[in-house]
N, C-alpha and C. Protein backbone atom coordinates (compact mmCIF):
# COMPACT_ATOMS: atom_id res chain seq x y z
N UNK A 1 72.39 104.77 136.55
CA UNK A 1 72.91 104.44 135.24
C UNK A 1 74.01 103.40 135.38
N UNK A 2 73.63 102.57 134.45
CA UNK A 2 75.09 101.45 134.83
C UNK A 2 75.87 101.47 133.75
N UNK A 3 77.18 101.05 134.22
CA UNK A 3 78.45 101.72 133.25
C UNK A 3 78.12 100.06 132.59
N UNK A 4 78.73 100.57 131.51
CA UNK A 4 78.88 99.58 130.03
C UNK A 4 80.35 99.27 130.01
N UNK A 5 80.13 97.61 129.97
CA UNK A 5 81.63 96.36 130.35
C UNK A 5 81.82 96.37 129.00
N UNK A 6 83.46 96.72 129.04
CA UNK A 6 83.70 96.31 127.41
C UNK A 6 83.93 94.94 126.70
N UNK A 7 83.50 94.52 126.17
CA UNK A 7 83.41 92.94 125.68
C UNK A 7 84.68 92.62 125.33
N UNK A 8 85.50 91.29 125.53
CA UNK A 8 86.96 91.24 124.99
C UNK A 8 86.38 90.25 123.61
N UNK A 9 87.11 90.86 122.55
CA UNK A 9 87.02 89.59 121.71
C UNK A 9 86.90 88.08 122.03
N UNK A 10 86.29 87.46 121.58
CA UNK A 10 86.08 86.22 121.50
C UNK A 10 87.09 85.26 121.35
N UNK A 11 87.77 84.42 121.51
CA UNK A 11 88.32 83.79 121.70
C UNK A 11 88.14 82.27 120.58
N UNK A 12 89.17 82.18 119.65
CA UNK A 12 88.86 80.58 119.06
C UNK A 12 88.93 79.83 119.65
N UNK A 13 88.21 78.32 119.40
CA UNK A 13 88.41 77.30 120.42
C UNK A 13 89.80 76.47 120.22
N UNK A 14 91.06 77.27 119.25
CA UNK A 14 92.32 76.79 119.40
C UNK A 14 92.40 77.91 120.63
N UNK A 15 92.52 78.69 120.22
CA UNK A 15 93.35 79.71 120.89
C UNK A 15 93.18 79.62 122.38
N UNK A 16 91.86 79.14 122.90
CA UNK A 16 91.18 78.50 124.19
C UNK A 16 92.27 77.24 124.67
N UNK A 17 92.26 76.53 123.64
CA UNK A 17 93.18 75.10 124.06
C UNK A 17 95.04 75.51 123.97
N UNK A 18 95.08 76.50 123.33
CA UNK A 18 96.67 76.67 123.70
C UNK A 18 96.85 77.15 124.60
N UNK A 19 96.00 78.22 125.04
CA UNK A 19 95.84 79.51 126.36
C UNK A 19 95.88 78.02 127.58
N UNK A 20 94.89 77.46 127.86
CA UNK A 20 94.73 76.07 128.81
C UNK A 20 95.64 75.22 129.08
N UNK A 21 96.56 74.73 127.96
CA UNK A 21 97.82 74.25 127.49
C UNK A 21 98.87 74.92 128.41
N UNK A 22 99.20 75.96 128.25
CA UNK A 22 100.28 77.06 128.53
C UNK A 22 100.47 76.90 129.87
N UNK A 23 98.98 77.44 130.45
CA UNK A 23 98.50 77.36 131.83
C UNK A 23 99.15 76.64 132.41
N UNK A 24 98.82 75.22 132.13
CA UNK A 24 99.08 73.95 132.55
C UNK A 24 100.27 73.39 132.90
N UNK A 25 101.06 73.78 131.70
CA UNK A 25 102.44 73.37 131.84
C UNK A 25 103.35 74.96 132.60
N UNK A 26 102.55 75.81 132.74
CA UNK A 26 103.30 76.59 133.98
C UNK A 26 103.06 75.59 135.30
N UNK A 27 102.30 75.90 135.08
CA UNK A 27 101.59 75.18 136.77
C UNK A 27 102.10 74.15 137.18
N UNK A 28 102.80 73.23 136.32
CA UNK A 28 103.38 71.88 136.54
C UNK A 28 104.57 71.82 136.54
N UNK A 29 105.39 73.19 135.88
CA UNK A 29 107.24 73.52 136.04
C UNK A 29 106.78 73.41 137.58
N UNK A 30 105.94 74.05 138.08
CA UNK A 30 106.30 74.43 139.76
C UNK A 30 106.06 73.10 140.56
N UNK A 31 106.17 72.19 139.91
CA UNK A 31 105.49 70.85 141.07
C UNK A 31 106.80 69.64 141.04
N UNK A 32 106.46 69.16 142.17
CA UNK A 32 107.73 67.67 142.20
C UNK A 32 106.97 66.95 141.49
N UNK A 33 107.83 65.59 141.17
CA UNK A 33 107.16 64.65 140.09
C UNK A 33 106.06 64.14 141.56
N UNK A 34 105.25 63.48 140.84
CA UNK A 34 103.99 62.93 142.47
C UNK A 34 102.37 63.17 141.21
N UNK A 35 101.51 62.29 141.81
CA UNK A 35 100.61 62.70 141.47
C UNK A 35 100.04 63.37 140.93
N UNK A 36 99.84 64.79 141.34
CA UNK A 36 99.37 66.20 140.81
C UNK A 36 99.95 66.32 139.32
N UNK A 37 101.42 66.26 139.40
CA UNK A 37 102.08 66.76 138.43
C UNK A 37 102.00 65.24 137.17
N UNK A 38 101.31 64.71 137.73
CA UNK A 38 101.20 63.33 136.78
C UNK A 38 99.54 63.58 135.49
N UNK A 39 98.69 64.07 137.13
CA UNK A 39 97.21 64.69 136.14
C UNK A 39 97.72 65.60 135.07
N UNK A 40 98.18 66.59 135.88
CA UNK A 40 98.64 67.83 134.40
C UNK A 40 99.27 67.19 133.64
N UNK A 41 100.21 66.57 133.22
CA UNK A 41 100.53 66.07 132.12
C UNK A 41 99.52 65.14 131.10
N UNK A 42 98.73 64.61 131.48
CA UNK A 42 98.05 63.84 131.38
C UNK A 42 97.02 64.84 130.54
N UNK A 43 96.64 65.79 131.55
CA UNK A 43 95.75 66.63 130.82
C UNK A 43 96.32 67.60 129.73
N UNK A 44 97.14 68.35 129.78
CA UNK A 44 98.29 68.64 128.74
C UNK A 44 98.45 67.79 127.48
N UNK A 45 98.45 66.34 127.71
CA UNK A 45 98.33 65.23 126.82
C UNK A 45 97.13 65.43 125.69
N UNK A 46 96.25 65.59 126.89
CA UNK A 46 94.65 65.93 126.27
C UNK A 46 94.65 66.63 125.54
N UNK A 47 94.89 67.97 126.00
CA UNK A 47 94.56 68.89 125.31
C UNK A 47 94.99 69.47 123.71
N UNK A 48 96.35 68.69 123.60
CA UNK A 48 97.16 68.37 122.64
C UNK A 48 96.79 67.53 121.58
N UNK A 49 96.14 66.52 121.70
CA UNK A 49 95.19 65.88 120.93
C UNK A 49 94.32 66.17 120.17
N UNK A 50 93.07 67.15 121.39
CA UNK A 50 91.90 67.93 121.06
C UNK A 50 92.20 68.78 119.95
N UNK A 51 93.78 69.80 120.22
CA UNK A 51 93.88 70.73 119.35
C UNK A 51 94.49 70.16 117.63
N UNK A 52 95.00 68.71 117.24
CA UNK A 52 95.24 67.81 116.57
C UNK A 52 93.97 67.91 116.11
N UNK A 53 93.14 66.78 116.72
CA UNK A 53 92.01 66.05 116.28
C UNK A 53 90.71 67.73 116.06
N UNK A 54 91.04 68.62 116.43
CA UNK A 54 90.39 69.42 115.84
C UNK A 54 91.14 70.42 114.65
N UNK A 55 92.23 70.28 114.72
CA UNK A 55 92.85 70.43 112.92
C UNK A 55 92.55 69.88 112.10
N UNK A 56 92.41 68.54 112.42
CA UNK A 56 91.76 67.79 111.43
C UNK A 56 90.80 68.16 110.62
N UNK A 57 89.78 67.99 111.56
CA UNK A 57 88.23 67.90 111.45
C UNK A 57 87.84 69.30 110.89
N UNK A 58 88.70 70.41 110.75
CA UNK A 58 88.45 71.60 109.92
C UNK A 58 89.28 71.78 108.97
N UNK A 59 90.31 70.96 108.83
CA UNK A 59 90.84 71.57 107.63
C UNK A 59 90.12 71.50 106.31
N UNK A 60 90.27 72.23 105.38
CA UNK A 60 89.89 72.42 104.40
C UNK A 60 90.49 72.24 103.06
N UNK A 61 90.30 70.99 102.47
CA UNK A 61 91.05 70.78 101.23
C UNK A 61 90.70 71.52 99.87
């Protein structure tokens, strides 16, 4: 008999991009300025946008 995984709620695709966000900018307090810590921002950048440019595109007037 196999045991039954409990499903976690689903996740919005904000709530995905802030969770990713968060991540990110932990991960990058811990770094010297250099490279690495140049992508994460960069991507941080991104993701900041995405969650913008997808406010947009749903809001509802």
């Amino acid at each position: 008999m196999r045991a039954t995984r409990k499903r976690s709620e689903p996740h919005t695709f904000e709530q995905r991009l802030s969770e990713q966000r968060l991540r990110l900018e932990a991960e990058r307090a811990g770094l010297p300025e250099g490279t690495r810590r140049a992508v994460l921002t960069a991507r941080i950048e991104q993701l900041q946008t995405a969650a913008e440019m997808y406010a947009i595109l749903t809001r509802r007037d």
